[in-house]
Protein backbone atom coordinates (compact mmCIF):
# COMPACT_ATOMS: atom_id res chain seq x y z
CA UNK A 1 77.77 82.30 86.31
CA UNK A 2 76.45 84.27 89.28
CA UNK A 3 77.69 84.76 92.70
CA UNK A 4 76.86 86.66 96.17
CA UNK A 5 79.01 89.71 96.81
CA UNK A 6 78.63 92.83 98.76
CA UNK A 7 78.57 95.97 96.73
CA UNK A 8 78.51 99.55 97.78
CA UNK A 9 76.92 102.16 95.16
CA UNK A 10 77.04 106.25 95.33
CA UNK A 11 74.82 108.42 94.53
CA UNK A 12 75.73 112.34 94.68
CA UNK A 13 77.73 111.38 97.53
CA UNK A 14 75.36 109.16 99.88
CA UNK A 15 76.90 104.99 99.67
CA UNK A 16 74.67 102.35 99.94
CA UNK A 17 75.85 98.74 101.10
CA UNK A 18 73.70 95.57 100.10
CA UNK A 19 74.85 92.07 99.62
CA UNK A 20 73.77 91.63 95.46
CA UNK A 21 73.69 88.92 92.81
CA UNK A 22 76.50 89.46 90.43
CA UNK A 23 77.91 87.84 87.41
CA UNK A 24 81.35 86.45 87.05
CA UNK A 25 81.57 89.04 83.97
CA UNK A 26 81.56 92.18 86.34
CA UNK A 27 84.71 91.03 87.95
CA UNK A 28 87.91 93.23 87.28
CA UNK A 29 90.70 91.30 84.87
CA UNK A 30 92.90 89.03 86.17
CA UNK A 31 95.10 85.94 85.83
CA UNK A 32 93.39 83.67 88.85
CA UNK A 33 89.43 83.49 89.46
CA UNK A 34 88.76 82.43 93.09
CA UNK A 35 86.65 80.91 94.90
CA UNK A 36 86.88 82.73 98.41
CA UNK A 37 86.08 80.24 101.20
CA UNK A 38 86.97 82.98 103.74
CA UNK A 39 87.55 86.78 104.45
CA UNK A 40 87.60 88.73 107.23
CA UNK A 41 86.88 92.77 108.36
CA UNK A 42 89.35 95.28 108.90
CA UNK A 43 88.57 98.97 109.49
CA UNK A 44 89.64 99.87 106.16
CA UNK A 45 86.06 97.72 104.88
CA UNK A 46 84.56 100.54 106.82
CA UNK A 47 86.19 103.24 105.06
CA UNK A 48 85.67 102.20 101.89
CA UNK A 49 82.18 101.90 102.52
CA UNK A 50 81.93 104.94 103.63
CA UNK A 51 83.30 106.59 100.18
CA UNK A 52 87.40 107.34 101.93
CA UNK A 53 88.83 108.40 98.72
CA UNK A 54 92.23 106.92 99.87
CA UNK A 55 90.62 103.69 100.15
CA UNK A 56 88.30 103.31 97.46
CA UNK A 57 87.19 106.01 94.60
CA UNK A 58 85.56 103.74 92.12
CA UNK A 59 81.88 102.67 92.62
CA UNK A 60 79.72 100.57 92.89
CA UNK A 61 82.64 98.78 94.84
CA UNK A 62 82.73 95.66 96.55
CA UNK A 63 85.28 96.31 99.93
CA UNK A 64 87.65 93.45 101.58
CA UNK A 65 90.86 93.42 102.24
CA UNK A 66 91.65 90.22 102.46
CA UNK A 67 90.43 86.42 101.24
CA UNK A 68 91.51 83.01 101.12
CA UNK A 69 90.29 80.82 98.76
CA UNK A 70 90.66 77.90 95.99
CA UNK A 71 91.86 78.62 92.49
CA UNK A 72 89.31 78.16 89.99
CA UNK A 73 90.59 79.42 86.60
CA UNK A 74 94.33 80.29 86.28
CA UNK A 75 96.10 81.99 83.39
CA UNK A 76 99.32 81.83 85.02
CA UNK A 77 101.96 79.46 85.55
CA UNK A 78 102.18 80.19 89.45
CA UNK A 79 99.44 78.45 90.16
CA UNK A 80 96.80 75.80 89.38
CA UNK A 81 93.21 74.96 89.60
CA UNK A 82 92.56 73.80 93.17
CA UNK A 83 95.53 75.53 95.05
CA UNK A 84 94.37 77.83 98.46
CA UNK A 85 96.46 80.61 97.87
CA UNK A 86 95.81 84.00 100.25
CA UNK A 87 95.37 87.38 98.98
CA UNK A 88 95.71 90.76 100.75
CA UNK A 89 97.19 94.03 100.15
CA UNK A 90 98.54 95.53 96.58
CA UNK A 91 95.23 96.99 95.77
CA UNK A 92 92.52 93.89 96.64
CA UNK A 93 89.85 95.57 98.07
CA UNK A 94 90.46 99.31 97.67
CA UNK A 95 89.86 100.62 94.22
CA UNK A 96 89.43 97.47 93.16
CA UNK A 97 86.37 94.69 94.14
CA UNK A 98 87.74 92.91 97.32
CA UNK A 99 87.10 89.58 98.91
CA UNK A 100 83.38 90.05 100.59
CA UNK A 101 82.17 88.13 97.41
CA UNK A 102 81.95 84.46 96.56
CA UNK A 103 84.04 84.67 94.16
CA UNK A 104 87.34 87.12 93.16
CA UNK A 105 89.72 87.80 90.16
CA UNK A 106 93.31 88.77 90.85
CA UNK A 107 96.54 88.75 88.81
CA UNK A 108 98.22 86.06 90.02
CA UNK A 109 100.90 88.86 92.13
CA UNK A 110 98.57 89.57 94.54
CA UNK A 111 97.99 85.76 95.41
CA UNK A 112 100.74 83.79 97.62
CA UNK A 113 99.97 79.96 98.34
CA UNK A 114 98.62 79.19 101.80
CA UNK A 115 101.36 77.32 103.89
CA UNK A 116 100.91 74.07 105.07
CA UNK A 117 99.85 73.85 108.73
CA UNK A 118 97.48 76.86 108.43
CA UNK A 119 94.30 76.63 107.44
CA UNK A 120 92.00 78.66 105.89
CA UNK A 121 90.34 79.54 108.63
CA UNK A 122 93.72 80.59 110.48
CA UNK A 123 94.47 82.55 107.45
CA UNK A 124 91.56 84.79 107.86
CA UNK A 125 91.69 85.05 111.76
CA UNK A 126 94.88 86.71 110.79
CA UNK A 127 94.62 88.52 107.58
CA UNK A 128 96.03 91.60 106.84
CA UNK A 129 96.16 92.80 110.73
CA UNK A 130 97.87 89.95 111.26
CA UNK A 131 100.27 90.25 108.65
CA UNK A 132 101.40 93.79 109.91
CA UNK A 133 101.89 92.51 113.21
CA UNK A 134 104.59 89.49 112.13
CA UNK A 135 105.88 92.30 109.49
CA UNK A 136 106.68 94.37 112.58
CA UNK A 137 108.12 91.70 114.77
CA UNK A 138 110.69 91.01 111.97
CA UNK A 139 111.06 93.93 111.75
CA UNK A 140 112.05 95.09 115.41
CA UNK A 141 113.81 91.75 116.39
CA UNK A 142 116.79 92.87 112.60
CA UNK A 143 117.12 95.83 114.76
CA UNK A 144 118.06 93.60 117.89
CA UNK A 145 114.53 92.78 119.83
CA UNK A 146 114.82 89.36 121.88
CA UNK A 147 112.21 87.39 123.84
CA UNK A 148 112.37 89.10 127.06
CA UNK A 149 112.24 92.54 126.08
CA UNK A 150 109.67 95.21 127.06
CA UNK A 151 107.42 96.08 124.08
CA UNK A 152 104.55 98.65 123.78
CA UNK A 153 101.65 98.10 121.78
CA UNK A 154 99.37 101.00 120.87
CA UNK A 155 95.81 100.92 120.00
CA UNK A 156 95.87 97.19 121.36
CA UNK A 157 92.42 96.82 120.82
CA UNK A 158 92.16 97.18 117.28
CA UNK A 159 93.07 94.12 114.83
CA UNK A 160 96.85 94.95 114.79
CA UNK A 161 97.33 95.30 117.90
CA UNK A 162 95.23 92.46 119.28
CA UNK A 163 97.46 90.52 117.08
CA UNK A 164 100.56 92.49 118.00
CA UNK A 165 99.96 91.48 121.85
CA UNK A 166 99.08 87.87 120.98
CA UNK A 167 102.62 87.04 119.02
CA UNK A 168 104.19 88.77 121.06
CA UNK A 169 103.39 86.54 123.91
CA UNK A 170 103.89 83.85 121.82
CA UNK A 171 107.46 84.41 121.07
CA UNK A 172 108.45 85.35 125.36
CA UNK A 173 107.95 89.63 125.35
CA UNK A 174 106.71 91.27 128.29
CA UNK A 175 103.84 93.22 126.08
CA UNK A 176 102.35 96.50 127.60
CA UNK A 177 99.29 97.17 126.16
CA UNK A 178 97.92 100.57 125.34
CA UNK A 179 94.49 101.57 125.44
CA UNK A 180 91.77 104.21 125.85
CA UNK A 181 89.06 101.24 126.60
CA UNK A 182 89.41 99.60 130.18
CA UNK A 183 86.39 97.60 129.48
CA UNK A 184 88.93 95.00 127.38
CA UNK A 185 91.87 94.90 129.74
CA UNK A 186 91.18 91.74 130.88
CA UNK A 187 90.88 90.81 127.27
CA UNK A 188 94.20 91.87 126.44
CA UNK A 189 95.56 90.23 129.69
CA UNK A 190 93.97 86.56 128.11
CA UNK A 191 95.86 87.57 124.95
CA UNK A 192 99.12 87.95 126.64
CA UNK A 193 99.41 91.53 128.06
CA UNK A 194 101.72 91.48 131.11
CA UNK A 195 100.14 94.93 132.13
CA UNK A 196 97.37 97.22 130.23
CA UNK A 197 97.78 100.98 130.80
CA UNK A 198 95.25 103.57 129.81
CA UNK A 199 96.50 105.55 126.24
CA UNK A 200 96.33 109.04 128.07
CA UNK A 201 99.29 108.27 129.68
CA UNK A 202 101.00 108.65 125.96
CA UNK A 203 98.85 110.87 124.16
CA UNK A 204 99.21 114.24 125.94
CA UNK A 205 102.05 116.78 124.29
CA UNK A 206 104.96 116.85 126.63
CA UNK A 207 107.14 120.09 126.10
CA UNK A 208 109.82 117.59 126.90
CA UNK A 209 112.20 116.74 124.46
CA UNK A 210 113.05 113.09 126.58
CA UNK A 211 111.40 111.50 129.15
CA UNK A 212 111.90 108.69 130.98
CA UNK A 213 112.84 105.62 129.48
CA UNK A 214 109.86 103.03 130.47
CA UNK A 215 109.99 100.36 127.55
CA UNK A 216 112.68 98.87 125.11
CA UNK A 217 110.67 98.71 121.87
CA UNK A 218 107.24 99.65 120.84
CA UNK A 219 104.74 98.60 118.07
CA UNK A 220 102.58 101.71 117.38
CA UNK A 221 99.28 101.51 115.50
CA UNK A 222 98.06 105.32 116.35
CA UNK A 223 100.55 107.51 115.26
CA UNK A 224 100.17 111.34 116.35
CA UNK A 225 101.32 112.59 119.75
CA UNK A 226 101.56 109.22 121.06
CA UNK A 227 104.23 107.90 118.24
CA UNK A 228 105.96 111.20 119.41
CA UNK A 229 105.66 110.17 123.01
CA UNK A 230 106.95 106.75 122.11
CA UNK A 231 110.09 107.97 120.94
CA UNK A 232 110.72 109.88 124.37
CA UNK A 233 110.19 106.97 126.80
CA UNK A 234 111.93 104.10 124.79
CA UNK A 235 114.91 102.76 126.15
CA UNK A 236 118.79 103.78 124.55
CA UNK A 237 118.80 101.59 121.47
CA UNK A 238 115.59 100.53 121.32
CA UNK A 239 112.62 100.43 118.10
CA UNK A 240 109.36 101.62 116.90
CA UNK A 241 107.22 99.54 114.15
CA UNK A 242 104.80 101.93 113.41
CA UNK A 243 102.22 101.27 111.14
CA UNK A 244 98.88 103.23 111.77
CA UNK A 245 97.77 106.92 111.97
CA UNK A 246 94.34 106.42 114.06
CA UNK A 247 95.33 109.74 116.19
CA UNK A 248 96.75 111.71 113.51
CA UNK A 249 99.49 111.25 110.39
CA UNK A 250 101.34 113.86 111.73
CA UNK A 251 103.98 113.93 114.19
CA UNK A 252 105.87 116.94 115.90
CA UNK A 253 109.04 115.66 117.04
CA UNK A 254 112.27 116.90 117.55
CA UNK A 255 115.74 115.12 117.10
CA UNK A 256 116.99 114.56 120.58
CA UNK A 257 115.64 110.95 120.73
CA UNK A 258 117.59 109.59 117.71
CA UNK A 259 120.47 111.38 118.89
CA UNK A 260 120.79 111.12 122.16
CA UNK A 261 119.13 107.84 122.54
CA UNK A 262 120.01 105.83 119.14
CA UNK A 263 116.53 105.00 118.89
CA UNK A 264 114.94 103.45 115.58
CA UNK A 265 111.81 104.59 113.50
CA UNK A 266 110.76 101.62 111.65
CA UNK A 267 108.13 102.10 108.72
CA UNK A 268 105.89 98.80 107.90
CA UNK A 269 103.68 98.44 104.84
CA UNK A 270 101.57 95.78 104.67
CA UNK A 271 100.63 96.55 101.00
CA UNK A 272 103.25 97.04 98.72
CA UNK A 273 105.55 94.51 100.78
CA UNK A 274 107.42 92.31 98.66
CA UNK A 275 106.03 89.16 98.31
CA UNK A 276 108.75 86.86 99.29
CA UNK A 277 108.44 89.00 102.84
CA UNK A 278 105.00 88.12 102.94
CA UNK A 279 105.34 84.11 102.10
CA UNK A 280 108.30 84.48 105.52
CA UNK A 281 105.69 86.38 107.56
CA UNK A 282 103.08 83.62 106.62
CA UNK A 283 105.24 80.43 106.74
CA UNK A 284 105.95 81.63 110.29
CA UNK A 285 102.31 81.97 111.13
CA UNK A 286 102.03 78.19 110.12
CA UNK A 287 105.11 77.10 112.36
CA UNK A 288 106.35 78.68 115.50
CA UNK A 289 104.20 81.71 115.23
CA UNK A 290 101.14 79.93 115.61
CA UNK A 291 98.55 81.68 117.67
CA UNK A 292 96.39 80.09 120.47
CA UNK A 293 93.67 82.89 120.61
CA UNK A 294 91.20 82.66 123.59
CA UNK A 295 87.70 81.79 123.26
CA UNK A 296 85.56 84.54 121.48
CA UNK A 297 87.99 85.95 120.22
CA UNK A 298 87.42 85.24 116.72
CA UNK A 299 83.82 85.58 116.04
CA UNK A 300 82.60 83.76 112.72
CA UNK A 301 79.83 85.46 110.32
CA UNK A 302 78.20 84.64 107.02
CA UNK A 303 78.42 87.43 104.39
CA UNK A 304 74.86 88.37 104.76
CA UNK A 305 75.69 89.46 108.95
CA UNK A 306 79.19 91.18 107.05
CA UNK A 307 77.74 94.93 106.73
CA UNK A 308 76.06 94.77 110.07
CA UNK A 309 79.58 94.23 111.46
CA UNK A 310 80.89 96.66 109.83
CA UNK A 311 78.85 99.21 110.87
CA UNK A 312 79.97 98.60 114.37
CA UNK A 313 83.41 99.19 113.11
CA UNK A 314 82.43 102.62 112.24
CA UNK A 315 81.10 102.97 115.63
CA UNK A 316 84.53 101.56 116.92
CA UNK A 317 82.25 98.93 119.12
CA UNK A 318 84.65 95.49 117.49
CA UNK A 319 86.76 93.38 120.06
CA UNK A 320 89.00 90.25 118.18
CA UNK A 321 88.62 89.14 114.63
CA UNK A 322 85.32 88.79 112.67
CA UNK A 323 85.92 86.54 110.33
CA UNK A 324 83.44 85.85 106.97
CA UNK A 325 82.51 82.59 106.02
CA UNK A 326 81.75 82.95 102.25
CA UNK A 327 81.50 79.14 101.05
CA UNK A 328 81.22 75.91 102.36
């Protein structure tokens, strides 16, 4: 059988991205073959595109991080022809072929089942950025966080922290939003920002070991000076979720924070989480976490528009969720 995928090859280092006709028999093994009805773009499709070596060393590759889709063959008993089940993280889409193809094989650990009262479409307006954003929520609210707390996002404008400000909202925090692109504040205001502020005021190196406390908890998704910046200005008690090193994986921080202030540095890994954490994170999604995203916010594209999208991603020129419609 053959199938539609995107595929990047190398050749003495130069990558090449086409959308190809494959055959089911180039698929890696796997307990469940898919087909994906949806998947969606994250910056990491970008990456591994561009031959990242911590995303993606074998080639060709096909990238995505994420898919939703029906269960065509299974070899497990988890799961049976015709169930939606979601994947994302472990190792879908990095150094092995990911969900920009009409078709995926997985062992049946990577997949979850979708909830009921999300749909596929939902699934995918979420995906993986979507999943770090209720992972960090749980996170901060076991270390005390309550609707009506002050929270920070960083890098609001990527897919995390789009996301990040939207639940947020959802569930009653005052959300600052941080970012280095004014054009979007009022787009961050329609997602539920109760104030936008401009990233420079948290990514300049203080010599100060504390400043002044301006937020309760944070959700950071840029790591670098301004994680070390968060952990002056938040509140006696309060938490960081960090989860992305856009600025820099390094941080030079002293003590006096944690010590002084009892604040928290929480971790969150959206790929090797457990995936009992993941079916909570999702059932939520489908309940009381459900998002009302403004219009064009979510932009919908087959998987032949899917490279030209992420070449703006490169560029850093994305807004919302693109979302890839694979099959009908």
């Amino acid at each position: 059988m053959q199938f539609k995928a995107l595929l990047t090859t190398e050749n003495q280092g130069n990558y090449d991205t086409k959308l190809v006709t494959r055959h089911i028999d180039d698929l890696p093994q796997g307990d469940l073959l898919i087909a994906v009805s949806y998947s969606c773009l994250n910056y990491k499709d970008a990456l591994s595109t561009s031959g990242h070596p911590g995303i993606a060393k074998n080639f060709p590759h096909t990238p995505g991080v994420d898919a939703v889709g029906v269960v065509k063959e299974s070899c497990s008993d988890k799961f049976n022809v015709g169930d939606t089940v979601i994947v994302t993280g472990h190792d879908f889409g990095m150094h092995t072929d990911g969900g920009l193809s009409e078709y995926i094989r997985v062992p049946a650990a990577w997949a979850i089942p979708l909830p009921a009262g999300l749909s596929p479409l939902q699934a995918m307006q979420l995906g993986t950025a979507g999943l770090t954003a209720g992972l960090s929520l749980l996170k901060l609210e076991a270390m005390g966080a309550k609707p009506g707390d002050s929270v920070l996002v960083t890098g609001a404008t990527g897919g995390v922290g789009c996301l990040s400000v939207a639940l947020l909202s959802k569930c009653g925090y005052k959300t600052i939003a941080s970012s280095g692109k004014a054009q979007y504040s009022d787009k961050l205001i329609a997602l539920g920002a109760s104030e936008v502020i401009d990233r420079k005021q948290l990514s300049e190196d203080s010599p100060k070991a504390l400043l002044k406390p301006r937020w309760q908890h944070a959700i950071d998704c840029v790591g670098g000076d301004t994680l070390v910046n968060i952990f002056k200005t938040l509140a006696p008690g309060g938490s960081v979720a960090a989860s992305g090193l856009v600025a820099s994986a390094n941080i030079n921080a002293t003590v006096y924070p944690f010590i002084l202030r009892g604040i928290n540095l929480l971790g969150i890994d959206s790929v090797g989480v457990s995936n009992d954490l993941r079916i909570a994170v999702w059932q939520r999604f489908a309940s009381h976490w459900q998002l009302d995203l403004p219009p064009g916010f979510v932009t919908e594209i087959d998987l032949e528009q899917a490279y030209d999208y992420i070449q703006r991603f490169k560029q850093g020129d994305i807004f919302g969720r693109i979302v890839v419609k694979i099959t009908a």
